[in-house]
Structures are given as C-alpha cells and as structure tokens.
Protein backbone atom coordinates (compact mmCIF):
# COMPACT_ATOMS: atom_id res chain seq x y z
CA UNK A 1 43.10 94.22 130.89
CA UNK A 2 41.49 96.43 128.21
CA UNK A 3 42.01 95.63 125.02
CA UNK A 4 43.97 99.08 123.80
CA UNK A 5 46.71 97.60 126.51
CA UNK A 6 47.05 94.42 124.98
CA UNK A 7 47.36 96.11 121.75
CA UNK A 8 50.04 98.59 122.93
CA UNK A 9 51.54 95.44 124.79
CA UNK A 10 51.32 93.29 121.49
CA UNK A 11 52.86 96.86 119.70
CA UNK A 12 55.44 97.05 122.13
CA UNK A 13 56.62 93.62 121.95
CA UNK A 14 56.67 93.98 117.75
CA UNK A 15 58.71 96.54 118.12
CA UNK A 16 60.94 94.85 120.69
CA UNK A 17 61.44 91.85 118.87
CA UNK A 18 62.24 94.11 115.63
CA UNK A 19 64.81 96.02 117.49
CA UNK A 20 66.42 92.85 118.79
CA UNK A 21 66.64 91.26 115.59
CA UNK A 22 68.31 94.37 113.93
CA UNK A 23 71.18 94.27 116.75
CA UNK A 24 71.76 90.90 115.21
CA UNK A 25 73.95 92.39 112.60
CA UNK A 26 76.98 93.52 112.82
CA UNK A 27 77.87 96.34 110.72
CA UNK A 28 81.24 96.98 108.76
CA UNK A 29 81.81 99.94 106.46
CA UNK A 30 84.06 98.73 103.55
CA UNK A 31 86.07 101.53 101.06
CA UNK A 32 88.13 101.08 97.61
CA UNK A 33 89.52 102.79 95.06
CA UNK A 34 86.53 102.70 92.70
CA UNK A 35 87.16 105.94 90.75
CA UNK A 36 90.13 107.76 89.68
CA UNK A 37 93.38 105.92 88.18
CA UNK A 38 93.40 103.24 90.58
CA UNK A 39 90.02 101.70 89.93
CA UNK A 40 91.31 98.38 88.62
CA UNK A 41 93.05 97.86 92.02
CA UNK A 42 90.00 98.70 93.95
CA UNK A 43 87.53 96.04 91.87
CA UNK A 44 89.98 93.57 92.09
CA UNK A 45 90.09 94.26 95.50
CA UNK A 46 86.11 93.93 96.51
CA UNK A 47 86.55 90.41 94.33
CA UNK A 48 89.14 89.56 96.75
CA UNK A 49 86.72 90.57 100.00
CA UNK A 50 83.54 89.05 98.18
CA UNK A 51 86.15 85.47 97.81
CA UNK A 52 86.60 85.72 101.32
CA UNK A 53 82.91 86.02 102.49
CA UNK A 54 82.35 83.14 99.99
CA UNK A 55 84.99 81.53 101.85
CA UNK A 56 84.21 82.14 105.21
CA UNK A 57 80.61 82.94 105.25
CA UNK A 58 79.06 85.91 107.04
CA UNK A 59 77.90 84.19 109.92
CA UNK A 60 79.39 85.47 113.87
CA UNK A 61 77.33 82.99 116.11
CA UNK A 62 74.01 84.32 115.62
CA UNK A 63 74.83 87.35 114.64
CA UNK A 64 75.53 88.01 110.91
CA UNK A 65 77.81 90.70 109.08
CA UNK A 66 76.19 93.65 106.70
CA UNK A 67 78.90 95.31 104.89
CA UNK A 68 78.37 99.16 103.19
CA UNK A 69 80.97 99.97 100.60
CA UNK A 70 82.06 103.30 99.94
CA UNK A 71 84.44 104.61 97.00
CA UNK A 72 87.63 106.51 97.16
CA UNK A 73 89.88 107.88 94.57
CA UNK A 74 93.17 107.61 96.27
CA UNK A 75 93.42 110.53 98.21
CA UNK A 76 93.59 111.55 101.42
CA UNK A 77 90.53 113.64 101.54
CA UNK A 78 88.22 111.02 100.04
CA UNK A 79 88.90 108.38 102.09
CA UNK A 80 88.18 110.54 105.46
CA UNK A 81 84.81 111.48 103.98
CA UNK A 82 84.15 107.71 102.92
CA UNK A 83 84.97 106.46 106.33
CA UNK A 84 83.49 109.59 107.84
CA UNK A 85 80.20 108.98 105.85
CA UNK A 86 79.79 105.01 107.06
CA UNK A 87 80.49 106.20 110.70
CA UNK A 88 78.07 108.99 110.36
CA UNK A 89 75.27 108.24 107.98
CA UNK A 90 75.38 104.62 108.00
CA UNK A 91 76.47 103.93 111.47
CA UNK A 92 78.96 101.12 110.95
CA UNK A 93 80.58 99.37 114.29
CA UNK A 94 83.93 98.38 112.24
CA UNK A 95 85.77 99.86 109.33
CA UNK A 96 87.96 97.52 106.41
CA UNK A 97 89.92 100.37 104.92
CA UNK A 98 91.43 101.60 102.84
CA UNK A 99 93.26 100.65 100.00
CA UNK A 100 95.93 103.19 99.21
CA UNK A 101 98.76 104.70 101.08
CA UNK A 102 97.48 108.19 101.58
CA UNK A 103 94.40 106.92 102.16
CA UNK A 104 95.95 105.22 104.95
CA UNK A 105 97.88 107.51 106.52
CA UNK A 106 94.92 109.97 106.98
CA UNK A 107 92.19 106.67 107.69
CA UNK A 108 94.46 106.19 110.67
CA UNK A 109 94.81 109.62 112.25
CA UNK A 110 91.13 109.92 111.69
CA UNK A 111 90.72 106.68 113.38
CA UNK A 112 92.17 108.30 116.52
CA UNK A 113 89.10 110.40 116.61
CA UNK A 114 86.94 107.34 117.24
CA UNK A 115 88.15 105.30 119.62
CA UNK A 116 85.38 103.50 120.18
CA UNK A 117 85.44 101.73 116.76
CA UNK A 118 88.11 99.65 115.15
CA UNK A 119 89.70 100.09 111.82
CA UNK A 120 91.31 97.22 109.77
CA UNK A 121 93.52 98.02 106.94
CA UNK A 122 92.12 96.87 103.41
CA UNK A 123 94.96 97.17 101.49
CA UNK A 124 97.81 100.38 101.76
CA UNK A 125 101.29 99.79 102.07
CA UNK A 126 102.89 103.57 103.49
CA UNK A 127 105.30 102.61 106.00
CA UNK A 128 104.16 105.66 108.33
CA UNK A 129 100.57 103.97 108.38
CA UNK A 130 101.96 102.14 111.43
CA UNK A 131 105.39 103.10 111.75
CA UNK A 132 105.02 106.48 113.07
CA UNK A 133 102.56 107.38 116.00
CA UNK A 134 100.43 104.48 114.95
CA UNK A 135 96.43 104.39 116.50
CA UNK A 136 95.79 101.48 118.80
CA UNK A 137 92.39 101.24 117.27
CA UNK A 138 94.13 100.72 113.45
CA UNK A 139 95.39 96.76 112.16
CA UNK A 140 97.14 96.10 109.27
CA UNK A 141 97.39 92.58 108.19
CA UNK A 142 99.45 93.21 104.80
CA UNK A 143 102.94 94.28 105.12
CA UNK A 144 104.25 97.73 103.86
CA UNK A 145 105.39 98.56 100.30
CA UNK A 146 109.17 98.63 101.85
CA UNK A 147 108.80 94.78 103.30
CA UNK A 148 106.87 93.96 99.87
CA UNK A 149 110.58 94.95 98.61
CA UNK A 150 112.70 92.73 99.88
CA UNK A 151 114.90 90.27 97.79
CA UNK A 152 114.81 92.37 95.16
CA UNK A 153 117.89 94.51 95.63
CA UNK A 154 120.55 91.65 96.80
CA UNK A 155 118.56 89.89 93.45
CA UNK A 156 119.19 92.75 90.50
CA UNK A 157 122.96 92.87 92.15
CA UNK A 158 124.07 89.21 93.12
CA UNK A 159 121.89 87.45 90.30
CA UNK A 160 121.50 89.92 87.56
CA UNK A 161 124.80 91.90 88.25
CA UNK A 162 123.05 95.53 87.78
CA UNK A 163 125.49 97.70 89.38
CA UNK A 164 123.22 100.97 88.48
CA UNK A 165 119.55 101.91 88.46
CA UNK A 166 117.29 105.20 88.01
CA UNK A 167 113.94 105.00 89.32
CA UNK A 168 110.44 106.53 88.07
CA UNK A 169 107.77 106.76 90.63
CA UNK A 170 104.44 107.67 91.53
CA UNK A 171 104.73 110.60 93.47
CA UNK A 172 103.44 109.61 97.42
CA UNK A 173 103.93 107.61 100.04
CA UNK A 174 103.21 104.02 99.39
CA UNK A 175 105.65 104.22 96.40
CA UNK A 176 108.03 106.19 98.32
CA UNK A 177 107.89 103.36 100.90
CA UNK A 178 108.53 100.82 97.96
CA UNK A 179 111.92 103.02 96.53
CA UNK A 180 112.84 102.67 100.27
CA UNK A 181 113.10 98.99 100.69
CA UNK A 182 114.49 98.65 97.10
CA UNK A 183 117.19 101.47 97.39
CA UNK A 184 118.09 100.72 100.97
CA UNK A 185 119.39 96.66 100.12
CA UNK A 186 120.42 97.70 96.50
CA UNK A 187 122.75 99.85 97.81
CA UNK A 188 123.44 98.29 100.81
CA UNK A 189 125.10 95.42 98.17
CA UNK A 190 126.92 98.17 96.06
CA UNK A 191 124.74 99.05 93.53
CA UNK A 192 123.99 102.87 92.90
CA UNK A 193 120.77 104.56 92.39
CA UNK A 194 121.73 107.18 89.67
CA UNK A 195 118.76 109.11 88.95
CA UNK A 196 115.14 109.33 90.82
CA UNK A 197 112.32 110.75 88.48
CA UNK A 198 108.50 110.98 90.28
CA UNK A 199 105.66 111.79 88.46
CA UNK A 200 101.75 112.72 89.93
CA UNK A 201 99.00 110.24 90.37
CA UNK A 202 96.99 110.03 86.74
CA UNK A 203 99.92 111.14 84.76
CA UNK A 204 98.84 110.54 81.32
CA UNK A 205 101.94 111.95 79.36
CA UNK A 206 105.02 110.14 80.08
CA UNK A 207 107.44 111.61 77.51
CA UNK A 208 109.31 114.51 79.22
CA UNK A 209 110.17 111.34 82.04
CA UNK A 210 110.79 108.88 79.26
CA UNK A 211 113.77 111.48 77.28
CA UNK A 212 115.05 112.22 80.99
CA UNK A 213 116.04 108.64 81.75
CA UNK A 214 119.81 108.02 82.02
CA UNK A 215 121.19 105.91 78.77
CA UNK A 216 123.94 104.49 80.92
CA UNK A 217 121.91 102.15 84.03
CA UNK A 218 121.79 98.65 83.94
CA UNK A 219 117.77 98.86 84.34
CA UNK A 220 115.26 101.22 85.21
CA UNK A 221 112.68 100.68 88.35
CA UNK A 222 108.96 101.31 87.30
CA UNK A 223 106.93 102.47 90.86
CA UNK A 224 103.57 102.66 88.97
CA UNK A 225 100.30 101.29 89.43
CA UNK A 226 97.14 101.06 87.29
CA UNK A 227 96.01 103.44 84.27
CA UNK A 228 100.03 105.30 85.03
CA UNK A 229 101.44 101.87 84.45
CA UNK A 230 99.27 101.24 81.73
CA UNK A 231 99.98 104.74 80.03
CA UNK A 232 103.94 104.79 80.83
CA UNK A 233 104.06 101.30 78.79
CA UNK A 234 102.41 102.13 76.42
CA UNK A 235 105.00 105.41 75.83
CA UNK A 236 108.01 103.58 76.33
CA UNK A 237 107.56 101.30 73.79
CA UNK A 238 107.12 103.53 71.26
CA UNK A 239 109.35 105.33 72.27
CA UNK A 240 111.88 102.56 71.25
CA UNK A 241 112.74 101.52 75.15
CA UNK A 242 114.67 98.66 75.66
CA UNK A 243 116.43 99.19 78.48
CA UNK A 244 116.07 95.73 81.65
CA UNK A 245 113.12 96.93 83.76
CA UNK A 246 112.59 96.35 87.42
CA UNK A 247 109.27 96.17 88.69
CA UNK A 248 107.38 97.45 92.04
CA UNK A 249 104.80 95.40 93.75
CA UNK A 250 101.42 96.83 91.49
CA UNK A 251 103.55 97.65 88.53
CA UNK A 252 103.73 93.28 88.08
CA UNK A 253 100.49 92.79 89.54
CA UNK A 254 97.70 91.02 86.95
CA UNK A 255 95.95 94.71 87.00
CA UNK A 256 99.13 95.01 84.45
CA UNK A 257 99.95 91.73 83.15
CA UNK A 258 96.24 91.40 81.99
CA UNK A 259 95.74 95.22 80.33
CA UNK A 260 94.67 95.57 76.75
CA UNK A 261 96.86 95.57 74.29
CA UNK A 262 100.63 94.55 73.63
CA UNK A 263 102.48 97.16 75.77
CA UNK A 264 102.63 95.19 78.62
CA UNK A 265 104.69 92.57 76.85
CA UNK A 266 107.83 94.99 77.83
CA UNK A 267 107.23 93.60 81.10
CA UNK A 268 108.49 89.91 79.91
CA UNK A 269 111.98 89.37 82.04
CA UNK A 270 111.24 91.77 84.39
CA UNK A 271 112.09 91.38 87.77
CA UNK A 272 110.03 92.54 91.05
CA UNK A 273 109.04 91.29 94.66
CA UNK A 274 105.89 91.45 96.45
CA UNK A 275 103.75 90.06 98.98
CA UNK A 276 102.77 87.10 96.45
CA UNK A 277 103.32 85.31 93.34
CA UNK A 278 101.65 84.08 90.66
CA UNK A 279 102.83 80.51 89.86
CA UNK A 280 102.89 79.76 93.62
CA UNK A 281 102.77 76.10 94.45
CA UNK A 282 101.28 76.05 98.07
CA UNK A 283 98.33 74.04 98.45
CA UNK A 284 96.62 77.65 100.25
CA UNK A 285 97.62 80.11 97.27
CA UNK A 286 96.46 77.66 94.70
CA UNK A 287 92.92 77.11 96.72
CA UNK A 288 92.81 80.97 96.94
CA UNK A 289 93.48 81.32 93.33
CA UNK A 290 90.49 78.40 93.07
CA UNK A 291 87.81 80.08 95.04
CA UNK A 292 88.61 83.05 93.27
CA UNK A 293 88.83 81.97 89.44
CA UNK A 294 85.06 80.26 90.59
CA UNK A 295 83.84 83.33 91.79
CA UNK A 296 83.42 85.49 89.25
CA UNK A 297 83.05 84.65 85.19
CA UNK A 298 86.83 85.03 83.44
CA UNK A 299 85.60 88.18 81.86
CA UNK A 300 84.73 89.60 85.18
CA UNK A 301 88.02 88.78 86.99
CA UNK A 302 91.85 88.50 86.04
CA UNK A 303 93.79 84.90 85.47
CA UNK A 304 94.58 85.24 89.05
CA UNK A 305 94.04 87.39 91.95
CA UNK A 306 96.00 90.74 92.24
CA UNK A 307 97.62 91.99 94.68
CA UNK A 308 94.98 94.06 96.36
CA UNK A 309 92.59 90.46 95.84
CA UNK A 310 94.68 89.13 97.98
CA UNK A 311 95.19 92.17 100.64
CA UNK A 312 91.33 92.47 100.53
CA UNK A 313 90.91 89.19 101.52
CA UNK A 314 93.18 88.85 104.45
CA UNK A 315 91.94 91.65 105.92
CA UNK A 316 88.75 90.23 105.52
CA UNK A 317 89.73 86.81 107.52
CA UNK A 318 91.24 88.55 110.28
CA UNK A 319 88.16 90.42 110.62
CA UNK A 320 85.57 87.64 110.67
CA UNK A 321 88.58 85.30 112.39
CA UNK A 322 88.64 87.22 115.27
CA UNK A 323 85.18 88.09 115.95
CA UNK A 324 84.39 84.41 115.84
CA UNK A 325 86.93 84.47 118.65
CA UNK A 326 84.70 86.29 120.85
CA UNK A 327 81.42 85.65 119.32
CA UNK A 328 81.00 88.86 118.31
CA UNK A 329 81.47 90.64 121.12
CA UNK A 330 81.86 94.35 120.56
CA UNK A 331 81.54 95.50 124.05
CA UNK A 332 83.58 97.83 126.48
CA UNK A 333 84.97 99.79 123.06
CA UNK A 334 85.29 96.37 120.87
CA UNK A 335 88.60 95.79 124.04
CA UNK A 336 87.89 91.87 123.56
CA UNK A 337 87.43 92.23 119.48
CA UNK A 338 90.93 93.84 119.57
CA UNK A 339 92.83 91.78 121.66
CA UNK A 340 91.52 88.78 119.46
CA UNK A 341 92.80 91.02 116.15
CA UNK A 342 96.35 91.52 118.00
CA UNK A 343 96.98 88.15 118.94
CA UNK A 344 95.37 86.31 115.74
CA UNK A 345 98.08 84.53 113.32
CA UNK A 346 96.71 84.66 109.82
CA UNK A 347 97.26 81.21 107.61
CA UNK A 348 96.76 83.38 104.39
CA UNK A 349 96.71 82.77 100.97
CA UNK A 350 100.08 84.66 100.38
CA UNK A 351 101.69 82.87 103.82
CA UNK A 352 101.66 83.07 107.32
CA UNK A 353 100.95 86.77 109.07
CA UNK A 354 101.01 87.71 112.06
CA UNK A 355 101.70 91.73 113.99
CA UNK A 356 103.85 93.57 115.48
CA UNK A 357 103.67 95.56 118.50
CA UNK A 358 102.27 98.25 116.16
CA UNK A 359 99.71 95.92 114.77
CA UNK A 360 101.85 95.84 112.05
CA UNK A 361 101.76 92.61 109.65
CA UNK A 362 105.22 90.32 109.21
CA UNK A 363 104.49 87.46 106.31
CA UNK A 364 106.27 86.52 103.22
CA UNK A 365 107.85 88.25 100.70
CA UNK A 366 108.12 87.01 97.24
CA UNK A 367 111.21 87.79 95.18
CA UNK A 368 109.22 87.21 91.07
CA UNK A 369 109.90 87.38 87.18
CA UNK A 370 107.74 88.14 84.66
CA UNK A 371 106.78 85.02 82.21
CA UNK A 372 104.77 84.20 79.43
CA UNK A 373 103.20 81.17 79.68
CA UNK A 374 102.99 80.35 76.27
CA UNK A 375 99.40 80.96 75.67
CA UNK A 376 100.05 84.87 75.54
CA UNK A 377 99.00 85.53 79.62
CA UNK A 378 101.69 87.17 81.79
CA UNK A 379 102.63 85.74 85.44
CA UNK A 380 104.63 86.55 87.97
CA UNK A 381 107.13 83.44 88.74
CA UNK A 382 108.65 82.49 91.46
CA UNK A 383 112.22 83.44 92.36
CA UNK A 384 112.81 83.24 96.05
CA UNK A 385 110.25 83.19 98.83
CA UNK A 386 111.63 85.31 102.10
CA UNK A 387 109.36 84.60 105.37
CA UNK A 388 109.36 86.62 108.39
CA UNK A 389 109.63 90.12 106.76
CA UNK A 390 109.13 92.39 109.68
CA UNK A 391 109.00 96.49 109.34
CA UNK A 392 112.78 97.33 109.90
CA UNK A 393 113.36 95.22 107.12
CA UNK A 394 115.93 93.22 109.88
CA UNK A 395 117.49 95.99 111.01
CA UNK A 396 118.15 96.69 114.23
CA UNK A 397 115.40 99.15 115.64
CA UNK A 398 117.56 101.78 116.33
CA UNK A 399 119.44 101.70 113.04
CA UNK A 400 116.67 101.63 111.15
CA UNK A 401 114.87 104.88 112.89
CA UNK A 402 118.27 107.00 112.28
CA UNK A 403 117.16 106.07 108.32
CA UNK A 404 114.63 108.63 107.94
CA UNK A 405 111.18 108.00 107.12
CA UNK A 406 110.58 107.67 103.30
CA UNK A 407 110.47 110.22 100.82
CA UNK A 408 111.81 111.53 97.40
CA UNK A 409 115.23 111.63 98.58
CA UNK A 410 115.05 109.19 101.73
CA UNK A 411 116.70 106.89 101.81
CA UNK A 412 120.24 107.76 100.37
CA UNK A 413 122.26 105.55 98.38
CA UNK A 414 124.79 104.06 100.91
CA UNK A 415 124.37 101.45 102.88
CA UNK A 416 123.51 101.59 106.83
C-alpha cells in the first residue's frame, strides 16, 4: 500500500472518528423571554434550567446534552423565529420552549410543521396551548394559568367573604386563561365579577385604569406580570389605593415581591394561587429552593425561585428524565423519546406531575398570602395545597367545552 493511501486512510478515519464523536451530543434549542417587559421572568427562568442541569447533570449514557438559547420578547412572532432559527441555523434535535402564552400557542402550531422533532413546553400557561387541536409532538409539564387558579375563588368567598370583584389584566391569553379559572369558581360560589379592565403588554401608564376601577368591590384582581406589575404598583399607591387586592400567579411571584422600591409592599395580605409557594415545607421544594439559593450569588438570583424557576426546571427533568429512559434514543422521529415523555410522572419541586391525554400537566395547586417575614422580604405563604388539578378544572368534559375557550368576556359570571 502506497503511502498517499495510508494517508487518505489515516484522513479518512480522523474524520470518521470526528464525525462520530460530534453525534455524541444531543442538541436542544432553549428560548426565554430575555427582552421586552417580561425579562425578569425569562432570567429567572434560565436560573431555574441551569439548577436543573446542576441537578441532574448533562450526561444521556454516553451521549451528552448541548443546549443553544435563543431570546423572545413575548410574542408570537418572536418565538417562531427563535425556534425557527435553532431548527434552521443551529440544527437542534429537541426544543424547551417557550415561556409565555402566545409564545405558546404559535410554538405549538409551528411545531406541527416538524414532526420529526419534539417540543417541550418551558414555561406558558394559555389553556389553548393544549386544549384545543393540541400537536402530538408538543409536552407541557406545568399546568395552565386556569389550573394555577384554583382555590382561589371558593377562598376570597368562603374565607374572606368578598362577594364582588373587578379585574385588571394583561391583555392575552395566558392571563385570559388565569381570569378564567378565577371567575369561573368565584362565581360558581356567588360572588360577582363587576367590572373587567385589560390593558397591553408594556403598559407603562396605569392611571386612566386606576380612576376606572369601581369604588364599591370587595377587592380588585391584579393579572400582571413583570415591569406592568411593577409600574401598576407603583401608580396605585400613589394614587392613594387601598382597596384588598387579589393576586394572579406572576403578579405574587418573587419577580414582584423582590422589585426595587416600596410599592410592592401593597401586596402585603394579598391573596393568590399558583403552581407553588414560597414557605413550602416539603422536603423536595425546600431542596429545590437549596440548589437554587447555591447556584447563583444572592445578588444574581431572588430569595427563592419564581415561578418560571420552577417551570424551567421541570421541563428540564422531564426532558433529561426521559431520554435517560431510552438512552437517548432519538430514532424513528424521537417515537421511543415520546412515549417515555407521555408516560413519565414528574416528582417536582412544586409536587407530583404527570399528563393528560393531551400531554397536558395535572400537579398541585397552591392556594397563598402575601407575608412579610419580618426582615422586610415578601413570600408567598401557604394557604391550602389542592393536588390533582387537571385541565377542566373537575368538570365534567363536556360541561366544561360548552364554557367557551377564554377570552375578555369568557367566561361569564354564573356558575356552570
């Protein structure tokens, strides 16, 4: 044999070897709200997927997991080019997104368009993410901002005898989805919803809304996340409001309780529900809340993980979860990956998940009040813990599809 052929042999088995050892990784494409107004939820979010690879480790037999994070600004449009740009450009095998519920209402109609790939929900909460025509292809381990609602309406009226509320909301889907559950068992106990006011993503000027609100409720329901929550606060106070407030899920989430500045200590009394509380006892939560307190410096974090943390990183475990299941196996369009993701049953931070026929996550619900725990941090504390929160919110299918699907106006004030 000459020696050009055992160079090109030699060549060839370089390359070979280089080729083999780049099919070792496994690539997932990873998005988040890092611009726009709800950047605080998207950092806290890729601390609560960095906790989990901390965790868990990035290690699938002998394979090992490269992640590519894109950013998104909550709206539909960039969150299809952000997935559309890791499928393209980067070429990644599995998608963890995205965060909000826009996002995830177009993420999963795109992800009909690849069927060959498999898209895990990061962290939105619309309820027609998986409700309505959902892709077989699309998982969402976190429950919906209407399941993240229960408690809270047989609360206000049994507990804190509100008989009527008006509402101010962020105007799309996930919050719609979050008025939904709240209205629907509100008023299914006898309480009316007097007045709905919704405002656009990024509203910076809150006083028009503010002078509109209704003198005569018994407590007004804030659906507002990030620098809106922030901003609304910081109007209503001086503004003179003292009115009870009602929370939803990321308007008593630490992206909130741990802003700048005194505004937020309106929030002090005020009652909410979501997928997780602060002052938790379970020996899980408070190891989660560990492992994420050690992971970053307390400058770089909050007191305790957020809401999206904690979405982020479920997700996260499912993901690496099941492909330990199969060792990684993405063959025959990712068909053993999936059935592994369908069948897993989550022991997460926030409580036991597990999906529905949609793929479709029912956990724990967590009826909360705001505290102060003397030291001048806020916390959401434990009222009532609800397991088994499943997408009809207990109702029987067919009831609950006559509902409507939610909206400004959906659902009325009656009960079903």
């Amino acid at each position: 044999m000459s020696k050009c052929s055992v160079g090109l042999l030699a060549l060839s088995s370089l390359f070979l070897s280089g080729a083999a050892i780049a099919q070792e990784k496994i690539k997932v494409g990873v998005t988040a709200t890092l611009e726009g107004t709800y950047t605080v939820l998207g950092e806290d979010g890729m601390r609560g997927h960095q906790t989990a690879l901390n965790v868990l480790g990035k290690k699938i037999g002998n394979k090992e997991l490269e992640f590519i994070v894109a950013s998104t600004d909550a709206t539909p449009d960039s969150a299809v080019r952000a997935v559309r740009k890791l499928i393209e450009q980067d070429k990644v095998q599995i998608l963890l997104s995205p965060l909000s519920g826009d996002e995830g209402i177009a993420v999963k109609n795109f992800a009909k368009t690849h069927p060959e790939l498999t898209f895990i929900n990061a962290a939105s909460g619309a309820q027609e993410t998986t409700y309505v025509d959902p892709a077989p292809n699309f998982f969402r381990y976190n429950m919906d901002g209407a399941q993240w609602q229960v408690g809270l309406g047989k609360y206000a009226y049994d507990e804190k005898k509100y008989r009527k509320i008006a509402t101010v909301g962020e105007d799309y889907s996930f919050i719609y989805t979050q008025v939904f559950g709240l209205v629907l068992e509100f008023c299914g106990a006898g309480g009316q919803v007097t007045n709905r006011q919704w405002v656009p993503l990024g509203t910076k000027d809150f006083a028009s809304v503010i002078a509109a609100l209704p003198d005569d409720v018994d407590a007004i329901y804030l659906g507002l996340g990030g620098a809106d929550a922030v901003n609304f606060l910081n109007q209503y106070q001086q503004a003179g409001g003292k009115a009870h407030l009602m929370g939803g899920s990321i308007m008593i989430d630490q992206t909130i309780l741990s802003s700048k500045g005194n505004a937020k200590n309106a929030l002090i009394g005020t009652i909410a529900a979501s997928g997780q509380a602060d002052t938790w006892e379970d020996p899980g939560w408070q190891k989660f809340v560990k492992a994420y307190q050690d992971a970053f410096p307390p400058n770089k974090r909050f007191p305790s993980p957020s809401l999206l943390a904690t979405n982020y990183y479920g997700s996260t475990m499912a993901l690496i979860l099941a492909l330990r299941e199969v060792n990684g196996d993405l063959s025959d369009n990712q068909s053993k990956f999936r059935t592994a993701l369908a069948k897993i049953e989550l022991d997460a931070p926030n409580g036991k998940i597990k999906l529905d026929s949609n793929r479709q996550a029912i956990g724990t619900n967590f009826v909360t009040e705001v505290v102060d725990d003397g030291k001048g941090a806020l916390f959401s504390k434990v009222v009532k813990v609800i397991p088994n929160v499943n997408q009809t919110l207990g109702y029987d299918a067919a009831v609950f599809s006559k509902i409507g699907l939610p909206s400004r106006s959906v659902p009325e004030c009656k009960k079903y």
